[in-house]
N, C-alpha and C. Protein backbone atom coordinates (compact mmCIF):
# COMPACT_ATOMS: atom_id res chain seq x y z
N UNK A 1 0.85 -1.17 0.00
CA UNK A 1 0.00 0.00 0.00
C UNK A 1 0.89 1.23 0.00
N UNK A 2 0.37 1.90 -0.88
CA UNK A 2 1.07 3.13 -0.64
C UNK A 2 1.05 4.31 0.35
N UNK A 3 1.94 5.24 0.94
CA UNK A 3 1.62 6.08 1.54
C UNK A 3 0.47 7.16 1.62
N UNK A 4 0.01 7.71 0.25
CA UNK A 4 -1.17 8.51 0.26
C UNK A 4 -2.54 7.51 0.34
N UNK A 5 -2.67 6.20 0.01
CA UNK A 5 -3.68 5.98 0.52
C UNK A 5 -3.79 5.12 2.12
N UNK A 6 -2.59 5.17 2.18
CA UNK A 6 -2.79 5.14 3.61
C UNK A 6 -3.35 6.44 4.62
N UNK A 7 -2.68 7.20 4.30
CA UNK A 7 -3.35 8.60 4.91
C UNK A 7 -4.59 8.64 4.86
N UNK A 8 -5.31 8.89 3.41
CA UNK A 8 -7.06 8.82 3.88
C UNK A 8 -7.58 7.48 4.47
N UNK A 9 -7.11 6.25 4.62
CA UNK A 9 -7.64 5.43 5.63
C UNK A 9 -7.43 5.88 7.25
N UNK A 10 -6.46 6.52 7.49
CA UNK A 10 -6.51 7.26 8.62
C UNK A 10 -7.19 8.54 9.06
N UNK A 11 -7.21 9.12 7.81
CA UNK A 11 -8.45 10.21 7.97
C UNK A 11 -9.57 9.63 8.30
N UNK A 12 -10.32 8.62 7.05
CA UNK A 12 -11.71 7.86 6.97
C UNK A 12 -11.68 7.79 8.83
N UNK A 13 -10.78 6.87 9.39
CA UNK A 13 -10.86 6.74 10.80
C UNK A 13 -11.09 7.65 11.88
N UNK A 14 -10.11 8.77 11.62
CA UNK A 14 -10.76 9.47 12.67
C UNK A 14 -11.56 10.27 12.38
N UNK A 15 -11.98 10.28 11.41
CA UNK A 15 -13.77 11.30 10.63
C UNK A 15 -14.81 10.56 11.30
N UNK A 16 -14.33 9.25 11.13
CA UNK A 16 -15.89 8.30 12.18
C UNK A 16 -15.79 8.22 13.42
N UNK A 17 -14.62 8.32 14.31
CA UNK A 17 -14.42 7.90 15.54
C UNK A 17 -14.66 9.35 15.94
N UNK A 18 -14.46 10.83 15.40
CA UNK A 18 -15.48 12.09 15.73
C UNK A 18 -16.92 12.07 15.35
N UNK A 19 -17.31 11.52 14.68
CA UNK A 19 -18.79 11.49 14.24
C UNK A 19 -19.65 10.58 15.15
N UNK A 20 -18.90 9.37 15.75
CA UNK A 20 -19.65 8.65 16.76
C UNK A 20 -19.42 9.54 17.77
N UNK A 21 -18.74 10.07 18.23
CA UNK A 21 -18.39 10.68 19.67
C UNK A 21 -19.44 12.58 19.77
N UNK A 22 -19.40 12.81 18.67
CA UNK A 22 -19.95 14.26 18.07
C UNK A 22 -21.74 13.79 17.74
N UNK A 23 -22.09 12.65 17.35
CA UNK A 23 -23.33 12.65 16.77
C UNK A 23 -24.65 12.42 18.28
N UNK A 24 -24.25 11.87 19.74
CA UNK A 24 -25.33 11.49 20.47
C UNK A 24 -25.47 13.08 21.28
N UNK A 25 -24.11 13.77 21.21
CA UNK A 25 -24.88 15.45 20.97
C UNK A 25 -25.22 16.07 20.49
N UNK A 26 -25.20 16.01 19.39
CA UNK A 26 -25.65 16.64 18.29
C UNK A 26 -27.64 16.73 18.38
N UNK A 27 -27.91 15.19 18.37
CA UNK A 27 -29.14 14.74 18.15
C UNK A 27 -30.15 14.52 19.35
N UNK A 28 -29.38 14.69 20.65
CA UNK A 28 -30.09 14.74 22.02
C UNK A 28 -31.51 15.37 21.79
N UNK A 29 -32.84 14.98 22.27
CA UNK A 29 -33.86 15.70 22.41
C UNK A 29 -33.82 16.52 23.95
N UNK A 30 -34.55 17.67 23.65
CA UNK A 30 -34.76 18.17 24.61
C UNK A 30 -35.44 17.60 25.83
N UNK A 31 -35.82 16.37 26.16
CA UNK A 31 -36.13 15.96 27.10
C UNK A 31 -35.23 15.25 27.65
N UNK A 32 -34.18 14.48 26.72
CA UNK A 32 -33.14 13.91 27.37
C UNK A 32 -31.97 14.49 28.02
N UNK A 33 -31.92 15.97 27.96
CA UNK A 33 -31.57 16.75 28.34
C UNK A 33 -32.40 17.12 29.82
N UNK A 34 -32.97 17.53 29.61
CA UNK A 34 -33.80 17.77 30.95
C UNK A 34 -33.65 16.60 32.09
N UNK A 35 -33.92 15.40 31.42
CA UNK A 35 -33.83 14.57 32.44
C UNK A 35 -32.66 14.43 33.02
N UNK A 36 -31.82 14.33 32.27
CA UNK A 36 -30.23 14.46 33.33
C UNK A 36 -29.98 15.57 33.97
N UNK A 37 -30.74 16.54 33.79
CA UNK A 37 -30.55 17.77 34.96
C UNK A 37 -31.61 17.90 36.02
N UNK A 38 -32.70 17.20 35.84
CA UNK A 38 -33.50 17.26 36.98
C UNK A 38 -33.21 15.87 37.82
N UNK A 39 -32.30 16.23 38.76
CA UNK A 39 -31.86 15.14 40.04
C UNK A 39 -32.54 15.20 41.40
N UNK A 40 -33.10 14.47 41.73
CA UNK A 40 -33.71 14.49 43.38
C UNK A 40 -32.45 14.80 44.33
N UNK A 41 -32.31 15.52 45.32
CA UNK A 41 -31.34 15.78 46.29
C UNK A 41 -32.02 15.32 47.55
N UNK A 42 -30.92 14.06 48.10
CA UNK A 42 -31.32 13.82 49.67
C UNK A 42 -31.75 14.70 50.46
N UNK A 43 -32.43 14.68 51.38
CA UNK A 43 -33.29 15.72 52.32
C UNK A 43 -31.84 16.23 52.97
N UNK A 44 -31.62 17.67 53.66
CA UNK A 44 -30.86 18.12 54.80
C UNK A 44 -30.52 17.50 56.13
N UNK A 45 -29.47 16.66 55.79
CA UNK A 45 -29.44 16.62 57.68
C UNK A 45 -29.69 17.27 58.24
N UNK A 46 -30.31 16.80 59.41
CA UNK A 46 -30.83 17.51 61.01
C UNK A 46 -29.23 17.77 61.85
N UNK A 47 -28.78 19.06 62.12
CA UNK A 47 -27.73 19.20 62.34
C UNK A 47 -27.69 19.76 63.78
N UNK A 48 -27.20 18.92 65.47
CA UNK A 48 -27.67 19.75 66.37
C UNK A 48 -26.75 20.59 66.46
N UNK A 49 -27.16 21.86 66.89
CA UNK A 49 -26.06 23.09 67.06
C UNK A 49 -25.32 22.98 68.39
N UNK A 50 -24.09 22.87 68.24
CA UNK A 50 -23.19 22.76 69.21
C UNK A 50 -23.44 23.96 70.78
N UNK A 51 -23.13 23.12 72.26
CA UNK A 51 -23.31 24.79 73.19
C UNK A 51 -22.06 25.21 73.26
N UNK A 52 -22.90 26.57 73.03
CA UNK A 52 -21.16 27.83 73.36
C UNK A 52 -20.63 27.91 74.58
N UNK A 53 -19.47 27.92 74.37
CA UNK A 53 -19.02 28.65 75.66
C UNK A 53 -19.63 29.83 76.21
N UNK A 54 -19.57 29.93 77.59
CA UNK A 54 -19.80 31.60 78.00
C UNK A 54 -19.23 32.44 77.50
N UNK A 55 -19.80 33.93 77.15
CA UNK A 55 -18.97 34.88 76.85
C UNK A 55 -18.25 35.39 78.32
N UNK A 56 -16.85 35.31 78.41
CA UNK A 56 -16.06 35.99 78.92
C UNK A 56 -16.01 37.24 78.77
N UNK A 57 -16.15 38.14 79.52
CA UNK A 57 -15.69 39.73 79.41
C UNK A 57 -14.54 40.12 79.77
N UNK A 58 -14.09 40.85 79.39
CA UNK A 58 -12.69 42.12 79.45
C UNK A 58 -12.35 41.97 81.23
N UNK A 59 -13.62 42.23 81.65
CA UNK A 59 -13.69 42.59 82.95
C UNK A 59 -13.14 41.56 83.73
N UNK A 60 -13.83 40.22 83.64
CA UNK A 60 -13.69 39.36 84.48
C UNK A 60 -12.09 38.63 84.15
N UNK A 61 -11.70 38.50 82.79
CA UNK A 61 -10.48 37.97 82.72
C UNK A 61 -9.29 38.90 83.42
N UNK A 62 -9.58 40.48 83.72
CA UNK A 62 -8.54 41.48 84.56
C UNK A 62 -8.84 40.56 85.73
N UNK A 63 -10.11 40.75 86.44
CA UNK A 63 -10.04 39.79 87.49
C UNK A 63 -9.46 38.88 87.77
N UNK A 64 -9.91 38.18 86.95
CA UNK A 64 -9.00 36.65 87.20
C UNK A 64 -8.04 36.97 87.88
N UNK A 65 -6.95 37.80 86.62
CA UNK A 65 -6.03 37.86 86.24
C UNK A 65 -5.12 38.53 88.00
N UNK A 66 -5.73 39.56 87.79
CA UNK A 66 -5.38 40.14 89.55
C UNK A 66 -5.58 39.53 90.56
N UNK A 67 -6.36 38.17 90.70
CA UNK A 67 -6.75 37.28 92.22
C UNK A 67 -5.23 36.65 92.06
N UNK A 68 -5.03 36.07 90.87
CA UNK A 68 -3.80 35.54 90.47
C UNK A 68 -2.94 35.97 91.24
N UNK A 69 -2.35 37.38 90.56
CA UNK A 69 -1.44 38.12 90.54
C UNK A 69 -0.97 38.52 92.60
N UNK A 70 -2.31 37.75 93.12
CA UNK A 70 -2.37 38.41 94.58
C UNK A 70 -1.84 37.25 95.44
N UNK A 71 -2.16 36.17 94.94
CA UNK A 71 -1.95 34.91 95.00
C UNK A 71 -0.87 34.72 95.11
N UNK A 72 0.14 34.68 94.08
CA UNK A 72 0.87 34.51 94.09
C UNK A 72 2.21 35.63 94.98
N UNK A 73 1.61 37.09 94.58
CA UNK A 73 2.80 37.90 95.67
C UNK A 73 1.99 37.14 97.39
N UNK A 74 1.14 36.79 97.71
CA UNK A 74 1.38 36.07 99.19
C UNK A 74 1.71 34.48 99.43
N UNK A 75 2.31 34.23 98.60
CA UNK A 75 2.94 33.11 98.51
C UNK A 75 4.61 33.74 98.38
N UNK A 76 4.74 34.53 97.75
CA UNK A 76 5.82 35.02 97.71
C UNK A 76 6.54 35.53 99.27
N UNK A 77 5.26 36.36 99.66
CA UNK A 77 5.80 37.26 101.03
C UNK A 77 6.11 36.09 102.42
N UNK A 78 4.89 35.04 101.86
CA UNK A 78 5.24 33.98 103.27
C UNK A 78 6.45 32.80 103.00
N UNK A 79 6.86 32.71 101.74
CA UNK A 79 8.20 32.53 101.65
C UNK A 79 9.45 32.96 102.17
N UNK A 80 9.02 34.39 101.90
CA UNK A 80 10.34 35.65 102.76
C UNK A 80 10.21 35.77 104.10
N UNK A 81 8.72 35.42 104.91
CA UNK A 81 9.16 35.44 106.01
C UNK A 81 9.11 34.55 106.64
N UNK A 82 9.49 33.01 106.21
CA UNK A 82 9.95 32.21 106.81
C UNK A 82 11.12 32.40 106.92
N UNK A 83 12.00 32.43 108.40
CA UNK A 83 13.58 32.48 108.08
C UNK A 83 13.99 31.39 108.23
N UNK A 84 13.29 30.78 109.19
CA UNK A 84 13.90 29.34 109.62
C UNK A 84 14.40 28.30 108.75
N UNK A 85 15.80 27.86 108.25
CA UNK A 85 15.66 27.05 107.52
C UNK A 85 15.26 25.66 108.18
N UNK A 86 15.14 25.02 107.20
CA UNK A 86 14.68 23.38 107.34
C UNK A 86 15.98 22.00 107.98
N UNK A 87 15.63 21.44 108.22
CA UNK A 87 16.82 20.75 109.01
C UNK A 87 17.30 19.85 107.97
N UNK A 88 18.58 19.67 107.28
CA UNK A 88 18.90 18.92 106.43
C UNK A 88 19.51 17.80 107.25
N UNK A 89 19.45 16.53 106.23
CA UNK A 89 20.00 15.37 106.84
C UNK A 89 21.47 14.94 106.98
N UNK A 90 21.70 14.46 107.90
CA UNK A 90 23.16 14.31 108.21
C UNK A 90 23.87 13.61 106.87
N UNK A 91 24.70 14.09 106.17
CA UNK A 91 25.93 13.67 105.09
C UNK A 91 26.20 12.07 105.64
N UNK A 92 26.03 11.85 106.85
CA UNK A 92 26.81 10.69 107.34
C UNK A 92 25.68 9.26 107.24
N UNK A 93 25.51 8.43 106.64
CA UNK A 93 24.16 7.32 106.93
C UNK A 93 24.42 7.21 108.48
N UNK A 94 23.44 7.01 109.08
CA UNK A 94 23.30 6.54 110.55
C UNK A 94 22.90 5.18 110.51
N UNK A 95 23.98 4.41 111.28
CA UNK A 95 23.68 2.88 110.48
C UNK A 95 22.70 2.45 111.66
N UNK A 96 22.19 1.35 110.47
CA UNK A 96 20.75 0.77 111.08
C UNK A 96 21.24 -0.58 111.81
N UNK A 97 22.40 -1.10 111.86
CA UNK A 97 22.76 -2.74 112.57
C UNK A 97 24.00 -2.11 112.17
N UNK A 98 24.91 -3.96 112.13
CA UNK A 98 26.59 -4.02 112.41
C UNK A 98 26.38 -5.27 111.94
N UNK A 99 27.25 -5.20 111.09
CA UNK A 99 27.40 -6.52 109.95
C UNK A 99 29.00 -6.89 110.11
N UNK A 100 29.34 -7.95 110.04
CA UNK A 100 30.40 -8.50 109.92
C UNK A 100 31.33 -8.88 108.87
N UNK A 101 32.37 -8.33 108.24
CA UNK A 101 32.59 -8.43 107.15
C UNK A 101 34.11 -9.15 107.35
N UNK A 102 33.90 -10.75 106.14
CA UNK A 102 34.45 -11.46 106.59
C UNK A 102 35.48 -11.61 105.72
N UNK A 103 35.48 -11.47 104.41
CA UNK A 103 36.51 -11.48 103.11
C UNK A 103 36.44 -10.23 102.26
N UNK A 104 37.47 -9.67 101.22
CA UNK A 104 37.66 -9.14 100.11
C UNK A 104 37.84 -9.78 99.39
N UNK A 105 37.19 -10.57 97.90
CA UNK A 105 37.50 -11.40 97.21
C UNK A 105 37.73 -10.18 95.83
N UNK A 106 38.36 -11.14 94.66
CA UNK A 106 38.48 -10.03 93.84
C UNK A 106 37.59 -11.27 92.30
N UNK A 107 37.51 -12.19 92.86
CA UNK A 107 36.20 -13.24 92.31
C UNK A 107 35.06 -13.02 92.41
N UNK A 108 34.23 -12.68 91.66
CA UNK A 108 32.82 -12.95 92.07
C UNK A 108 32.41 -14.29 92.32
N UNK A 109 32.82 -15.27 91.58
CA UNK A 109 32.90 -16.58 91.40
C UNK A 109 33.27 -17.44 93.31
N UNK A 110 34.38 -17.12 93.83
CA UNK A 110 35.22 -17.05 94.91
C UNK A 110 34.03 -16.61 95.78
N UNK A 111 33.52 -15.20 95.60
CA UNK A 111 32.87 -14.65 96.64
C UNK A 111 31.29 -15.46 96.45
N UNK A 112 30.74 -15.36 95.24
CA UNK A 112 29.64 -16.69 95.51
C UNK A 112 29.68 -17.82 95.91
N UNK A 113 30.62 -18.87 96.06
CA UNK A 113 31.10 -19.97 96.66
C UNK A 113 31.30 -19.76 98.32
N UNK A 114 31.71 -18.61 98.51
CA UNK A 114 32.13 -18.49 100.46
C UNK A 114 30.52 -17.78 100.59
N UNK A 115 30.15 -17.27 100.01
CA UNK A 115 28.33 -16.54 100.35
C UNK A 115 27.62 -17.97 100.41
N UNK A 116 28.01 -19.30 99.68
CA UNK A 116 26.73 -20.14 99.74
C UNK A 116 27.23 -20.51 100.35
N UNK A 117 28.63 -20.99 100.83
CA UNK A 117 29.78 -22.31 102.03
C UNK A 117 28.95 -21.60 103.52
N UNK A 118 28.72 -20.04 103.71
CA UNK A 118 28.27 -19.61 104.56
C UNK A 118 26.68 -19.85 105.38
N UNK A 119 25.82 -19.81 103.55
CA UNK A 119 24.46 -20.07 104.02
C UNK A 119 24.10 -21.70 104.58
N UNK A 120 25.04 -22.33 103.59
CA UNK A 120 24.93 -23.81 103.97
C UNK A 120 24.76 -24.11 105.49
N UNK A 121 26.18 -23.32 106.45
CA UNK A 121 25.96 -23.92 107.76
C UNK A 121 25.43 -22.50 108.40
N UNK A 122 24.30 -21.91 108.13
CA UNK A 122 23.08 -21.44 108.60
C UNK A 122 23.44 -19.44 109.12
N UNK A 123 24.79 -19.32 108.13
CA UNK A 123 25.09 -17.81 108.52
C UNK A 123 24.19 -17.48 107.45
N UNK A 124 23.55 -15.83 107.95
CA UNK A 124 23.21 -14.95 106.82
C UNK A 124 24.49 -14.21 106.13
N UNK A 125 24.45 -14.52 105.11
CA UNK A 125 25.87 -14.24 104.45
C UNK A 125 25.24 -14.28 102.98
N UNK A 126 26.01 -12.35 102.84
CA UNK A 126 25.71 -12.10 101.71
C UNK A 126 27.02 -11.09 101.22
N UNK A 127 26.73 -10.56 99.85
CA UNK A 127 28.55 -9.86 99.38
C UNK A 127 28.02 -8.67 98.58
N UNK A 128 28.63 -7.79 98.41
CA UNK A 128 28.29 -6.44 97.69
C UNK A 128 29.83 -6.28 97.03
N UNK A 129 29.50 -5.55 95.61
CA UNK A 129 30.55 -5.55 94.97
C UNK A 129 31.24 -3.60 95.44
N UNK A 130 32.39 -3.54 95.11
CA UNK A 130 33.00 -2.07 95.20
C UNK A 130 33.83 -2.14 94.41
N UNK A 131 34.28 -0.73 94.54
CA UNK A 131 35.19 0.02 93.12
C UNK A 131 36.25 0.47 94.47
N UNK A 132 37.33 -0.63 94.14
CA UNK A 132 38.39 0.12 95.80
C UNK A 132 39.46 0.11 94.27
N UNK A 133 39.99 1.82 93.83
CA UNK A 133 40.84 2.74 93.22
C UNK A 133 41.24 2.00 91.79
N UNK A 134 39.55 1.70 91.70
CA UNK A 134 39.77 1.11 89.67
C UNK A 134 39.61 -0.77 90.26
N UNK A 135 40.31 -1.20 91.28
CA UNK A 135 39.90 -2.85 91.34
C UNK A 135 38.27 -2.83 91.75
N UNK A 136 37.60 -4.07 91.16
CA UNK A 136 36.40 -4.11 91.33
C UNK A 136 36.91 -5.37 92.65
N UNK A 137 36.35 -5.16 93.65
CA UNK A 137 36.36 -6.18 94.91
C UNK A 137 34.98 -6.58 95.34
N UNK A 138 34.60 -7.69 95.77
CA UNK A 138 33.38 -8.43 96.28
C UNK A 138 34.03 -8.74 97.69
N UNK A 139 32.91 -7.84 98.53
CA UNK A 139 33.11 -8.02 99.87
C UNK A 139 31.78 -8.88 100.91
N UNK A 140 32.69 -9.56 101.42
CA UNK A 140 32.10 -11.04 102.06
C UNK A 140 31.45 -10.72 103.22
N UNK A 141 29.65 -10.54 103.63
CA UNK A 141 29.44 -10.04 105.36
C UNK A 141 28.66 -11.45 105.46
N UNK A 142 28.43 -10.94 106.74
CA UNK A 142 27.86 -12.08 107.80
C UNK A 142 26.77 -11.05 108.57
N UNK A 143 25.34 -11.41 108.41
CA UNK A 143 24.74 -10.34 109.02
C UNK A 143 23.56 -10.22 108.25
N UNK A 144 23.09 -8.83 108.61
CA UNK A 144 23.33 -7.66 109.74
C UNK A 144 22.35 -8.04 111.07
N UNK A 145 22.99 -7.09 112.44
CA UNK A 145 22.43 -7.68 113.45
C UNK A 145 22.29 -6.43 114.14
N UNK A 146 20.96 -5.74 114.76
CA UNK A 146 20.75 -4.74 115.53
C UNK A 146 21.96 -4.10 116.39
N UNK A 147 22.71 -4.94 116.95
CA UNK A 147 23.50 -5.03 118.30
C UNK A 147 24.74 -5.54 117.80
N UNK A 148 25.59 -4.28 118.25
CA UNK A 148 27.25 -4.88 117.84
C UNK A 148 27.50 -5.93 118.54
N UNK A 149 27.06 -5.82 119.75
CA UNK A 149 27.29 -7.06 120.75
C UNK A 149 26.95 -8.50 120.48
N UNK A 150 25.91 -8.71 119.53
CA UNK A 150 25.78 -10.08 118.80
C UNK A 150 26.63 -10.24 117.23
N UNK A 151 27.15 -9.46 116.29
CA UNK A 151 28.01 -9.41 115.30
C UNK A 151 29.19 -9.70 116.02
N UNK A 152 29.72 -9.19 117.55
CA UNK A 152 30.78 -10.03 117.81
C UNK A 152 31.07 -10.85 118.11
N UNK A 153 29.78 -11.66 119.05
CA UNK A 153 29.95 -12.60 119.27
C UNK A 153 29.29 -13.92 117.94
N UNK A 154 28.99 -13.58 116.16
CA UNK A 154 28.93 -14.16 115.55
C UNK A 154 30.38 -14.44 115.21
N UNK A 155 30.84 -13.18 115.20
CA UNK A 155 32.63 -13.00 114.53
C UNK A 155 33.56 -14.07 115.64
N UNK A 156 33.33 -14.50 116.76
CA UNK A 156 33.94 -15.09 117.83
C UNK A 156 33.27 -16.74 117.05
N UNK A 157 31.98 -16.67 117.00
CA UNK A 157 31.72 -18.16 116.55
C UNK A 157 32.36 -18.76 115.21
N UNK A 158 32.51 -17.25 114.16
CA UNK A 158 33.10 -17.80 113.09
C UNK A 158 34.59 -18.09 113.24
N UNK A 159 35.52 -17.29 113.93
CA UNK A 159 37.19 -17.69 113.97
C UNK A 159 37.05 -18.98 115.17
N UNK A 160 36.39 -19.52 115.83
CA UNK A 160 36.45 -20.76 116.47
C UNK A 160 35.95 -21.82 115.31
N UNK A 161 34.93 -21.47 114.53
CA UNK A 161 34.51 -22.80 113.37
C UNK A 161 35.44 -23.38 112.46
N UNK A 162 35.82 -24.43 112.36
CA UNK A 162 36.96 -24.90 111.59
C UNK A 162 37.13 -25.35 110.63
N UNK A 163 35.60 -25.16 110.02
CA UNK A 163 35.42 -24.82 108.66
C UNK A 163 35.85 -23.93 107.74
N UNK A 164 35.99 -22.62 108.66
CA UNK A 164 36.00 -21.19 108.42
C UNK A 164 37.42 -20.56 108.33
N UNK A 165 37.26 -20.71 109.73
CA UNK A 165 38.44 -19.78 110.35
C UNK A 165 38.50 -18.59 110.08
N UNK A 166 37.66 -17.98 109.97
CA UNK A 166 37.64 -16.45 109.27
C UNK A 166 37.88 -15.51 110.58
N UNK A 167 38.77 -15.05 110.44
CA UNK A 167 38.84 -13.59 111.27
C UNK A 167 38.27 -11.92 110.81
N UNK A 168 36.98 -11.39 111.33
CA UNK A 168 35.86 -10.61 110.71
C UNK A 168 36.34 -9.38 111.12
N UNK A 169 35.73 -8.60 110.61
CA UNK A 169 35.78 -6.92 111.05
C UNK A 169 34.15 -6.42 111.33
N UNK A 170 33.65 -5.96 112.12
CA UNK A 170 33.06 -5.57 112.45
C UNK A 170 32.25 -3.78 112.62
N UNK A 171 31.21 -3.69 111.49
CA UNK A 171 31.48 -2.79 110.77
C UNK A 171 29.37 -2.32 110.80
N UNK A 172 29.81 -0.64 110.59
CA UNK A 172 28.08 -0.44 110.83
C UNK A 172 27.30 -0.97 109.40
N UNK A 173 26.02 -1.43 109.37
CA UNK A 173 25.24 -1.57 108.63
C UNK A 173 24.43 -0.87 107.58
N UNK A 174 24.67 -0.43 106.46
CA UNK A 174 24.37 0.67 105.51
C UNK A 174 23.31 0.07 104.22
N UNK A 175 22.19 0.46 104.72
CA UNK A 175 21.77 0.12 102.75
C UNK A 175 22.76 0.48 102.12
């Protein structure tokens, strides 16, 4: 086929593919018209109207504003004339018992083995770790007991046990 009659087969084409698309407006009756513009519209929602806030006045927000303002300078003034300060707590713990402290291990391993060798024959024996100048140390107690007077005489039962032999230090009781 040649090129020029290829062209009017492409014309022929889109002359009809505008003529179908151009001809159901063209020929519309006036009623079919009408009918697509006369649409029923759903009724109006029933819409309840929200309640307002009160109107605030000028007036009453100065108010406020000054009970405030009064408020707060007598909170201020009974601040200033309290002189008394408050009693702060002593820097020092005030120990609550006297625990017996029986090893420095540098094992945790070591120090869990003498904490259970301890519970076995019926001491309370427990270990807390410390930072003594960069070494981490696990320290070994026996305890705690209201009364230094019974921590020494546990510390007397432990260097007689010959299990043990531990010679204790005797030391106040600190969370």
């Amino acid at each position: 086929m040649d090129a020029q009659t290829r062209h009017r087969l492409v014309g022929v084409v889109l002359l009809l593919v505008l003529a179908a698309l151009v001809t159901p407006v063209i020929f519309r009756s006036p009623e079919q018209i009408r009918v697509a513009l006369d649409m029923e519209l759903p009724p109006q929602p029933e819409i309840e109207p929200l309640p307002l806030a009160p109107v605030v006045t000028e007036e009453e927000v100065e108010q406020a504003s000054e009970q405030i303002d009064e408020a707060q300078q007598q909170v201020v003034e009974a601040a200033e004339k309290r002189e008394d300060p408050t009693e702060s707590v002593p820097d020092t713990a005030i120990p609550s018992g006297w625990t017996l402290q029986v090893a420095a291990l540098s094992s945790r391993d070591a120090a869990d083995a003498l904490v259970q060798k301890l519970r076995n024959a019926d001491y309370a024996a427990y270990h807390r770790q410390v930072n003594n100048g960069g070494d981490i140390l696990y320290r070994v107690f026996v305890g705690p007991e209201l009364e230094r007077a019974r921590s020494e005489q546990v510390r007397e039962q432990l260097s007689r046990d010959l299990r043990f032999k531990l010679e204790g230090l005797v030391v106040p009781y600190a969370l």
